[in-house]
PDB file of N, CA and C in Angstrom:
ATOM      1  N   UNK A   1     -10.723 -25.514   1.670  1.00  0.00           N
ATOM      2  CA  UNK A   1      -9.623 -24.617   1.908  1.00  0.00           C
ATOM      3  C   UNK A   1     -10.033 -23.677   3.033  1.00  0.00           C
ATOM      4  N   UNK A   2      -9.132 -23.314   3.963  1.00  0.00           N
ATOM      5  CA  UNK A   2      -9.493 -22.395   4.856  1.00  0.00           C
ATOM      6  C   UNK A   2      -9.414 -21.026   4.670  1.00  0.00           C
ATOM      7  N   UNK A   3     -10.272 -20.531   5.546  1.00  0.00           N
ATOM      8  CA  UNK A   3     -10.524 -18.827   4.909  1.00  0.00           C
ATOM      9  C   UNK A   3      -8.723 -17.991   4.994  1.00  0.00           C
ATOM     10  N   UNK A   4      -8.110 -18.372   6.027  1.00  0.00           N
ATOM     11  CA  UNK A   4      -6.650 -17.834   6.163  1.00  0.00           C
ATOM     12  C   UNK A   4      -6.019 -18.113   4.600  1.00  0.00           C
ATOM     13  N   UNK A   5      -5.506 -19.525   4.180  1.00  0.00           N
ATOM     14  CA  UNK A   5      -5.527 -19.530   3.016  1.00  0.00           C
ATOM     15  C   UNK A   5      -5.910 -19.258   2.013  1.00  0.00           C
ATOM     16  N   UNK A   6      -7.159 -18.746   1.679  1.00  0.00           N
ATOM     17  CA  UNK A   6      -7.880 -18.609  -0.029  1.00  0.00           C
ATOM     18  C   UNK A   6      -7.232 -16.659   0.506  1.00  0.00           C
ATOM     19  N   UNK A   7      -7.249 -16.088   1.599  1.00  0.00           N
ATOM     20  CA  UNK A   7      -6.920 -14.811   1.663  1.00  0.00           C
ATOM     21  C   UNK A   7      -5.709 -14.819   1.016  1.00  0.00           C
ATOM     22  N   UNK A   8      -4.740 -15.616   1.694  1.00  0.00           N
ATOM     23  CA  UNK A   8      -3.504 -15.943   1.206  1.00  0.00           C
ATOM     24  C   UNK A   8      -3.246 -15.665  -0.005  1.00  0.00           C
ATOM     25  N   UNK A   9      -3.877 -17.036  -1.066  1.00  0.00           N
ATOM     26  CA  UNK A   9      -3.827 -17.224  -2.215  1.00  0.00           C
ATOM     27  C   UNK A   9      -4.373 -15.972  -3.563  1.00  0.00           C
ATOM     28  N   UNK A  10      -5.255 -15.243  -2.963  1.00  0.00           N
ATOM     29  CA  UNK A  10      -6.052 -14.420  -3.506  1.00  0.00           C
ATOM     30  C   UNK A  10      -4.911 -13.156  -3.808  1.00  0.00           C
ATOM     31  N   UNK A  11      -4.463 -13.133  -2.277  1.00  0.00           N
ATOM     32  CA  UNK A  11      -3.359 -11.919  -2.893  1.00  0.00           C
ATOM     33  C   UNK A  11      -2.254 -12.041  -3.465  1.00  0.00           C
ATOM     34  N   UNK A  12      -1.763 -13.650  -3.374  1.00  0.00           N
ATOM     35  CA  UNK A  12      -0.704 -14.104  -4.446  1.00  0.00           C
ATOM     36  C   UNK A  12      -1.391 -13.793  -6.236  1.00  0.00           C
ATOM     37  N   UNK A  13      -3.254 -14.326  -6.271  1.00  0.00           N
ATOM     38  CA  UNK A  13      -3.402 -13.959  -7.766  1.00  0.00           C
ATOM     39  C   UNK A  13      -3.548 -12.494  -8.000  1.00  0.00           C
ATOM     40  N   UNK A  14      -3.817 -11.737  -7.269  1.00  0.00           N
ATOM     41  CA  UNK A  14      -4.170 -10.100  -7.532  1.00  0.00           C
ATOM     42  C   UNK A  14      -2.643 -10.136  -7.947  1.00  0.00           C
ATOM     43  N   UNK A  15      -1.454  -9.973  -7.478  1.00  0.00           N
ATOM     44  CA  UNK A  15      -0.696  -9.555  -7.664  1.00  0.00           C
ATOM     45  C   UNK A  15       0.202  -9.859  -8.931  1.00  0.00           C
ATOM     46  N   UNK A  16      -0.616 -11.320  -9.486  1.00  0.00           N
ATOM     47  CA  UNK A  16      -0.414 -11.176 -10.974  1.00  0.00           C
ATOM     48  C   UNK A  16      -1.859 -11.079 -11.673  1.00  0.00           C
ATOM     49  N   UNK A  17      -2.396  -9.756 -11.356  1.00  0.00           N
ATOM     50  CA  UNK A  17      -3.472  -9.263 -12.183  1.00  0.00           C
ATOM     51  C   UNK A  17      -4.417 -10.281 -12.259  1.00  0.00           C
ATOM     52  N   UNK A  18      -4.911 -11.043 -11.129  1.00  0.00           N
ATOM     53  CA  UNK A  18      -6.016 -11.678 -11.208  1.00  0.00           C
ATOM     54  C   UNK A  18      -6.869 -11.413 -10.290  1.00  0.00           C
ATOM     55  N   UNK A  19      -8.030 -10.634 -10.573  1.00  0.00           N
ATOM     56  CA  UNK A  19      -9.253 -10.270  -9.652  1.00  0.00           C
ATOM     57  C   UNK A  19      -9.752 -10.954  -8.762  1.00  0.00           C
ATOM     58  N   UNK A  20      -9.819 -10.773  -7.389  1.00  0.00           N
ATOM     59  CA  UNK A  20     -10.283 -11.904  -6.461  1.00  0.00           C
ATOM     60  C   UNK A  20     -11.433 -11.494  -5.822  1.00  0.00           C
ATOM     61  N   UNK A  21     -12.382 -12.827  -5.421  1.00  0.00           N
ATOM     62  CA  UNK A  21     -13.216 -12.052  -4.073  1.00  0.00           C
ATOM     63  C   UNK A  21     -13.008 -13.436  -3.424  1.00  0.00           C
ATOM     64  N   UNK A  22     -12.895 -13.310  -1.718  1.00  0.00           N
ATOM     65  CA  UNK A  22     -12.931 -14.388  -0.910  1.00  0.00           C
ATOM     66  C   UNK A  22     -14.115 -14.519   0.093  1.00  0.00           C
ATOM     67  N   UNK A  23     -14.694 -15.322   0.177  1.00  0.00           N
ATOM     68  CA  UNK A  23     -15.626 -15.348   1.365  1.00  0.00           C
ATOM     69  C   UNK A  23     -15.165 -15.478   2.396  1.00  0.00           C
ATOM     70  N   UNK A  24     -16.298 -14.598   3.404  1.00  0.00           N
ATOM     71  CA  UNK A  24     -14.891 -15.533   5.175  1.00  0.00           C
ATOM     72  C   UNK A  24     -16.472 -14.936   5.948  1.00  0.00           C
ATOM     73  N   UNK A  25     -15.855 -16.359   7.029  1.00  0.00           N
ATOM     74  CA  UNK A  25     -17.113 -16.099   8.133  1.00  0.00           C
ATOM     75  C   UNK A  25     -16.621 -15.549   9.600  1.00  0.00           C
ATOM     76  N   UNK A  26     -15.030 -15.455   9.010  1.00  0.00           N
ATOM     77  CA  UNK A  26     -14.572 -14.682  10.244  1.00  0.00           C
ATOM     78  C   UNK A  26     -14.091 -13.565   9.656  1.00  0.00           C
ATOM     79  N   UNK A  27     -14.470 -12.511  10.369  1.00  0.00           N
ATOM     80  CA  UNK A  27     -13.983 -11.022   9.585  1.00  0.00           C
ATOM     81  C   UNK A  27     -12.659 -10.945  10.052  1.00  0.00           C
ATOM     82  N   UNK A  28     -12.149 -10.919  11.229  1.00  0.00           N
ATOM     83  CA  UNK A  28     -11.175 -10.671  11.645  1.00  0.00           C
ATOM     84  C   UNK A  28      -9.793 -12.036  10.785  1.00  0.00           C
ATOM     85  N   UNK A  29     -10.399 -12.744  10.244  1.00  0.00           N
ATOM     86  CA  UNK A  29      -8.990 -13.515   9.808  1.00  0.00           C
ATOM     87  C   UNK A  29      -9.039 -13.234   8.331  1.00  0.00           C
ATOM     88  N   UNK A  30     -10.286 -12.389   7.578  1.00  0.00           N
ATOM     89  CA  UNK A  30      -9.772 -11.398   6.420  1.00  0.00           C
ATOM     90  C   UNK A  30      -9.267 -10.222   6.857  1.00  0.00           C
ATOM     91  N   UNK A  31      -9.433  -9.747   7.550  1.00  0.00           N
ATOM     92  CA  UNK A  31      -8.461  -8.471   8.314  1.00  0.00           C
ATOM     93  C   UNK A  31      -7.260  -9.145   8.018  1.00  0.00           C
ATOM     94  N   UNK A  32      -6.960  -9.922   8.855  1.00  0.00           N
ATOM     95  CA  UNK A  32      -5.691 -10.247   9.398  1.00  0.00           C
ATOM     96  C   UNK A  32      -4.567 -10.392   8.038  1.00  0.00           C
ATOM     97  N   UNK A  33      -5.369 -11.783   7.454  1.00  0.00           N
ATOM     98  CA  UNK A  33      -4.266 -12.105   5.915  1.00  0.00           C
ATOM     99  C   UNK A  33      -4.671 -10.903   4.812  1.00  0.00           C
ATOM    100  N   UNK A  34      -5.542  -9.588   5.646  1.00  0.00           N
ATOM    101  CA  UNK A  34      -5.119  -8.786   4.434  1.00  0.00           C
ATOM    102  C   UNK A  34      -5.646  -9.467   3.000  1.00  0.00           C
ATOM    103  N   UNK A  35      -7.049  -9.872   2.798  1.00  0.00           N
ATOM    104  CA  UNK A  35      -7.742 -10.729   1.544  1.00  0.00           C
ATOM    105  C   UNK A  35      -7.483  -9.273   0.729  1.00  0.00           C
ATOM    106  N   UNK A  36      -7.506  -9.139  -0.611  1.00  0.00           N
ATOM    107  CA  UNK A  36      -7.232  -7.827  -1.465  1.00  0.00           C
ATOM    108  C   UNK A  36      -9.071  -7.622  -1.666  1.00  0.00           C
ATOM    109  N   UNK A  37      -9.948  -8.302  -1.426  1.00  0.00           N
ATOM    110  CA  UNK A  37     -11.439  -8.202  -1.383  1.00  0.00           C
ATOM    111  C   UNK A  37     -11.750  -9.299  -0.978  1.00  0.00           C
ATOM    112  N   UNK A  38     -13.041  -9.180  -0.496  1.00  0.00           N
ATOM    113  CA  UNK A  38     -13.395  -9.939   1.200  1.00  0.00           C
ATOM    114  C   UNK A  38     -14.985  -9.594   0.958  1.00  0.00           C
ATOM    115  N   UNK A  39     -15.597 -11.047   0.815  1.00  0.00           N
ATOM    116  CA  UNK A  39     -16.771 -10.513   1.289  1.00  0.00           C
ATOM    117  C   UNK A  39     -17.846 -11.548   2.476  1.00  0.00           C
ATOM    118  N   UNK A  40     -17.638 -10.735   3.850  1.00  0.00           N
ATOM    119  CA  UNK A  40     -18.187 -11.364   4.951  1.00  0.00           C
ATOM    120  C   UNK A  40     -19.532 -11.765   5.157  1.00  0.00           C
ATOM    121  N   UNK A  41     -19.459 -12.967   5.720  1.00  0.00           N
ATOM    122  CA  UNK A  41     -21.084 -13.476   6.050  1.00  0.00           C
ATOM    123  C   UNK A  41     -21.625 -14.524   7.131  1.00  0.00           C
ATOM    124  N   UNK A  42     -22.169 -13.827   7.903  1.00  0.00           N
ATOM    125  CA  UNK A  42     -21.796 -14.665   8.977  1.00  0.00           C
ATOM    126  C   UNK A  42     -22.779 -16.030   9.021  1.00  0.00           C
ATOM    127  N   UNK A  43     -22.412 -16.823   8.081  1.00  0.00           N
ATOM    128  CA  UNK A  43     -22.828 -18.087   7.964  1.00  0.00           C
ATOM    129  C   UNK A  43     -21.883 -19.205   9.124  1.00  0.00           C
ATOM    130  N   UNK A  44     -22.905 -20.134   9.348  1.00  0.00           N
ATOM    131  CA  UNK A  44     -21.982 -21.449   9.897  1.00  0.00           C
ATOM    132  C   UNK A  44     -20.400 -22.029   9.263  1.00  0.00           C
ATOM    133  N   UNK A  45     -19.176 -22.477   9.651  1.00  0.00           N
ATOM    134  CA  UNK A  45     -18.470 -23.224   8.853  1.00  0.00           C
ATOM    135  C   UNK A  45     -19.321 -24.179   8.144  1.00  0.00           C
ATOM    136  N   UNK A  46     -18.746 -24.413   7.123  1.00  0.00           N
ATOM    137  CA  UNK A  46     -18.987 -25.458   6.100  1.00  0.00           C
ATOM    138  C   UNK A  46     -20.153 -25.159   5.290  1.00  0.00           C
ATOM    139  N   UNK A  47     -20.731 -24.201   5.437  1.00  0.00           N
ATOM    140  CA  UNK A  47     -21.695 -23.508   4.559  1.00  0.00           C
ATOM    141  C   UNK A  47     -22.003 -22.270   4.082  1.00  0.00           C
ATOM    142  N   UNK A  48     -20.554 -22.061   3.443  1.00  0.00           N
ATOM    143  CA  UNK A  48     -20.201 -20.411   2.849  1.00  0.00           C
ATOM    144  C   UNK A  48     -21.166 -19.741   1.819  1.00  0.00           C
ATOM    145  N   UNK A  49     -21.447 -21.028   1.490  1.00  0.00           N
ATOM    146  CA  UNK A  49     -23.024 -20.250   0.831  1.00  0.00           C
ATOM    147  C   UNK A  49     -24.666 -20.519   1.157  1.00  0.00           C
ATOM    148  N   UNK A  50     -24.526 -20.646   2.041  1.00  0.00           N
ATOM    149  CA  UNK A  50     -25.840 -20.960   2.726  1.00  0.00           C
ATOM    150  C   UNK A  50     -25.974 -22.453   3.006  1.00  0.00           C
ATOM    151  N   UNK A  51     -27.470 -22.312   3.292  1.00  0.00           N
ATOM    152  CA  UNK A  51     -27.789 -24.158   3.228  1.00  0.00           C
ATOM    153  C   UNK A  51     -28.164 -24.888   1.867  1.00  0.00           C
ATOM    154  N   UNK A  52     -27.816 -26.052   1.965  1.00  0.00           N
ATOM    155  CA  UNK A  52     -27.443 -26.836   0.821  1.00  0.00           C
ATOM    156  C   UNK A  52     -29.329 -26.995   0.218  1.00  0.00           C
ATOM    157  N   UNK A  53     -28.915 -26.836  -1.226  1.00  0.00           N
ATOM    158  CA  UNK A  53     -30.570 -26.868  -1.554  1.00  0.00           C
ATOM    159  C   UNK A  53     -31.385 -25.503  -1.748  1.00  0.00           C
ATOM    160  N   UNK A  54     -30.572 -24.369  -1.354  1.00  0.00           N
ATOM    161  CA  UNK A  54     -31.412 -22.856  -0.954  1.00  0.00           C
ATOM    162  C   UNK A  54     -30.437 -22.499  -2.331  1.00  0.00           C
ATOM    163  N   UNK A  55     -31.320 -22.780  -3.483  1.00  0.00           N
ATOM    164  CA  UNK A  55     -30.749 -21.704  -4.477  1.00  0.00           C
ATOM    165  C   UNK A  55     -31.202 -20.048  -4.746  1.00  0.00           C
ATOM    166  N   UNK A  56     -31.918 -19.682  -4.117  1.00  0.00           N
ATOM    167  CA  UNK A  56     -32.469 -18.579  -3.574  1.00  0.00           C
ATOM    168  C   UNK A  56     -31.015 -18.059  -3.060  1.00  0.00           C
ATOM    169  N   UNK A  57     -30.704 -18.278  -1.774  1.00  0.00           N
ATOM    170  CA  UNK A  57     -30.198 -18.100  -0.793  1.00  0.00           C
ATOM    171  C   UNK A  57     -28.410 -17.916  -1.684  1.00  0.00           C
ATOM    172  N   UNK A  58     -28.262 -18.873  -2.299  1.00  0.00           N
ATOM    173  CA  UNK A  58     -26.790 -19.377  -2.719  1.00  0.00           C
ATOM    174  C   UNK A  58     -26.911 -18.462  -3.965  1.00  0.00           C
ATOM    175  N   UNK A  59     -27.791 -17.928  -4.591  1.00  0.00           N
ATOM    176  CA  UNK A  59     -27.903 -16.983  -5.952  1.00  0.00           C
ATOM    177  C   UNK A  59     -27.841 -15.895  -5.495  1.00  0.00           C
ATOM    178  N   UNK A  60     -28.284 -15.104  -4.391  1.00  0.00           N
ATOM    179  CA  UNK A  60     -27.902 -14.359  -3.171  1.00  0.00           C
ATOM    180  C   UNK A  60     -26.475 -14.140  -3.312  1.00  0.00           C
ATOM    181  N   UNK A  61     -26.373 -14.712  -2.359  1.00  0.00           N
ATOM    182  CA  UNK A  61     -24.598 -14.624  -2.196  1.00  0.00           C
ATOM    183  C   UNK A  61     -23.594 -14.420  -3.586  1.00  0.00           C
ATOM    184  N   UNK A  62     -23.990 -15.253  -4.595  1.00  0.00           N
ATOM    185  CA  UNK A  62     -23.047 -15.116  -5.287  1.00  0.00           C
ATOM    186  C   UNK A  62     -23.146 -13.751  -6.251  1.00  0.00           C
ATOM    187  N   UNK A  63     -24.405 -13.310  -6.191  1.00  0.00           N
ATOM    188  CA  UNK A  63     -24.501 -11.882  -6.714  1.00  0.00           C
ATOM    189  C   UNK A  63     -23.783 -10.480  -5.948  1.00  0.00           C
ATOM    190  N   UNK A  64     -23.786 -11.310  -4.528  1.00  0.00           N
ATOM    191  CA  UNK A  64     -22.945 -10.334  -3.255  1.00  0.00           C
ATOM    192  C   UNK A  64     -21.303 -10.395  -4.032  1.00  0.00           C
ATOM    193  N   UNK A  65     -21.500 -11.806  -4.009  1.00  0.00           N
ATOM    194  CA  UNK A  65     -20.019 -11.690  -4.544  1.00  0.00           C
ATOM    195  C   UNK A  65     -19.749 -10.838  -5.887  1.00  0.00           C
ATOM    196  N   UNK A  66     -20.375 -11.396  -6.657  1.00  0.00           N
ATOM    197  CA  UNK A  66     -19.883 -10.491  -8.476  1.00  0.00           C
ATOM    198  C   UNK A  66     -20.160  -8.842  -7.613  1.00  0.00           C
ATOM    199  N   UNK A  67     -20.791  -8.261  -7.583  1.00  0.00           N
ATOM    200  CA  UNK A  67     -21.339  -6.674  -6.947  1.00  0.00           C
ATOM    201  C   UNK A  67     -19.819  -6.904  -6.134  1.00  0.00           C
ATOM    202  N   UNK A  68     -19.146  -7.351  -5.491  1.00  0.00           N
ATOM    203  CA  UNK A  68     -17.988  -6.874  -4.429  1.00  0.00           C
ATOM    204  C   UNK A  68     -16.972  -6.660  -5.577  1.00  0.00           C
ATOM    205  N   UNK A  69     -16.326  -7.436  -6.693  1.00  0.00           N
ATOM    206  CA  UNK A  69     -15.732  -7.625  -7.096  1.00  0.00           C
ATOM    207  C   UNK A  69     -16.147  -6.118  -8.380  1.00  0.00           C
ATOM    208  N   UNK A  70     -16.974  -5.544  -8.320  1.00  0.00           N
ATOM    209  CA  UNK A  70     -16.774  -4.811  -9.024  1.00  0.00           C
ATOM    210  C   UNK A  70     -16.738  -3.365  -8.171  1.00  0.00           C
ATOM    211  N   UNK A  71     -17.164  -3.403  -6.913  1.00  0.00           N
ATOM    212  CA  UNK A  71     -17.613  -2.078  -6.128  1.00  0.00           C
ATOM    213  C   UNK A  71     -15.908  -1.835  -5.391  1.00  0.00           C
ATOM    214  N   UNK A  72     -15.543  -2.948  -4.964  1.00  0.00           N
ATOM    215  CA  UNK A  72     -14.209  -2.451  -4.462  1.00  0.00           C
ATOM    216  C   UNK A  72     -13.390  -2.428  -5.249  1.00  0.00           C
ATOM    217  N   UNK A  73     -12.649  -1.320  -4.574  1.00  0.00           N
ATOM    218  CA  UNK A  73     -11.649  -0.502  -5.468  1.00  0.00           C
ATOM    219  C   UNK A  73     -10.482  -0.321  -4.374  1.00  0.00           C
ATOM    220  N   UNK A  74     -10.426  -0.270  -2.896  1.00  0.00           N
ATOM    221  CA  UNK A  74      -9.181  -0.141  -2.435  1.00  0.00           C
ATOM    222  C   UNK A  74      -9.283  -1.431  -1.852  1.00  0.00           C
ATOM    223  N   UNK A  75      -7.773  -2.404  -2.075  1.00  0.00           N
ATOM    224  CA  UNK A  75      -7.136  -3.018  -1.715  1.00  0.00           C
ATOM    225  C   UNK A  75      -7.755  -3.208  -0.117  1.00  0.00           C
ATOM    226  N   UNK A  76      -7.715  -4.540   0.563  1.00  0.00           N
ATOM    227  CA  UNK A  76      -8.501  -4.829   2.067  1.00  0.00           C
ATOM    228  C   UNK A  76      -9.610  -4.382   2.485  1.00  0.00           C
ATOM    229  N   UNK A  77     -10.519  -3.770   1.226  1.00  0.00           N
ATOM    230  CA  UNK A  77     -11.975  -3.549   1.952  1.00  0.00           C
ATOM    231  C   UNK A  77     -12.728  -4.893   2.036  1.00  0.00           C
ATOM    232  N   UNK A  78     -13.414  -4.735   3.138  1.00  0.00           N
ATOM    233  CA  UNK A  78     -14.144  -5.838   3.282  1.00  0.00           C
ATOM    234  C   UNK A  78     -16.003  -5.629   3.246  1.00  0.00           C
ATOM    235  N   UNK A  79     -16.804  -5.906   2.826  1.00  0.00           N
ATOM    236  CA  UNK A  79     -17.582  -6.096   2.153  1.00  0.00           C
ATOM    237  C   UNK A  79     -19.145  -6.955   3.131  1.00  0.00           C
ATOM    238  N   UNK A  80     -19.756  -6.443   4.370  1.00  0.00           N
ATOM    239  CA  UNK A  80     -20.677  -7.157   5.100  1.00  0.00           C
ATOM    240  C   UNK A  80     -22.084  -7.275   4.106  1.00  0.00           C
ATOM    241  N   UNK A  81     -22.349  -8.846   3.651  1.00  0.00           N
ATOM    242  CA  UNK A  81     -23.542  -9.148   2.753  1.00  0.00           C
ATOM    243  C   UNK A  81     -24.499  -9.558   3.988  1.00  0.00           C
ATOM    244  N   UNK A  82     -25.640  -8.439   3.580  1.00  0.00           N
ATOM    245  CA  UNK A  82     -26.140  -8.665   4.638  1.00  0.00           C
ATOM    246  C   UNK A  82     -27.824  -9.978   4.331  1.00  0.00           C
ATOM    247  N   UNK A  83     -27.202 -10.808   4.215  1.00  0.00           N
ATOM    248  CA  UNK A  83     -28.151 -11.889   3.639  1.00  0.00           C
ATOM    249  C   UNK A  83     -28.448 -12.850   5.212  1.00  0.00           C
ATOM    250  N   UNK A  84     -29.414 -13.264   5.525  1.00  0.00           N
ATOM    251  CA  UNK A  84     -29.903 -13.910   6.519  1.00  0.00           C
ATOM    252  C   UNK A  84     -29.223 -15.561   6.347  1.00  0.00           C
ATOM    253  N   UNK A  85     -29.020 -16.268   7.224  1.00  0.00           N
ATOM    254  CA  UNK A  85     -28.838 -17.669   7.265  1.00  0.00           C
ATOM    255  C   UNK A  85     -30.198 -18.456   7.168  1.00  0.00           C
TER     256      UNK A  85
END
């Protein structure tokens, strides 16, 4: 799914009370669709959570993620994890 879309979709579920976080490796196209939480990383396409095999790396991120999903509180903040590729 593309990052424009899951932004999309995310604020279709917030808006029936379902908590979202989206990853995006472009900040500016969570800006844009307005994600309701966003958390940026400037990884390669096709590897939103790192490289394949780096559970280090991918346990990382997804702790970025749970921590976003509880730290934001206004609507379109976006969220820079600052984790290395």
């Amino acid at each position: 799914m593309c990052q424009q879309t899951a932004g999309l979709v995310a604020r279709v579920l917030e808006e029936h009370g379902i908590a979202t976080v989206t990853l995006s490796a472009m900040r500016d196209v969570a800006e844009a669709v307005l994600a309701p939480r966003a958390v940026f990383l400037p990884f390669p396409f096709g590897s939103p959570m790192g490289r394949p095999k780096d559970t280090a790396k991918q346990t990382a991120v997804l702790r970025a993620v749970l921590a976003a999903l509880e730290e934001i509180q206004v609507p379109g903040t976006i969220i820079e994890a600052r984790i290395p590729y």
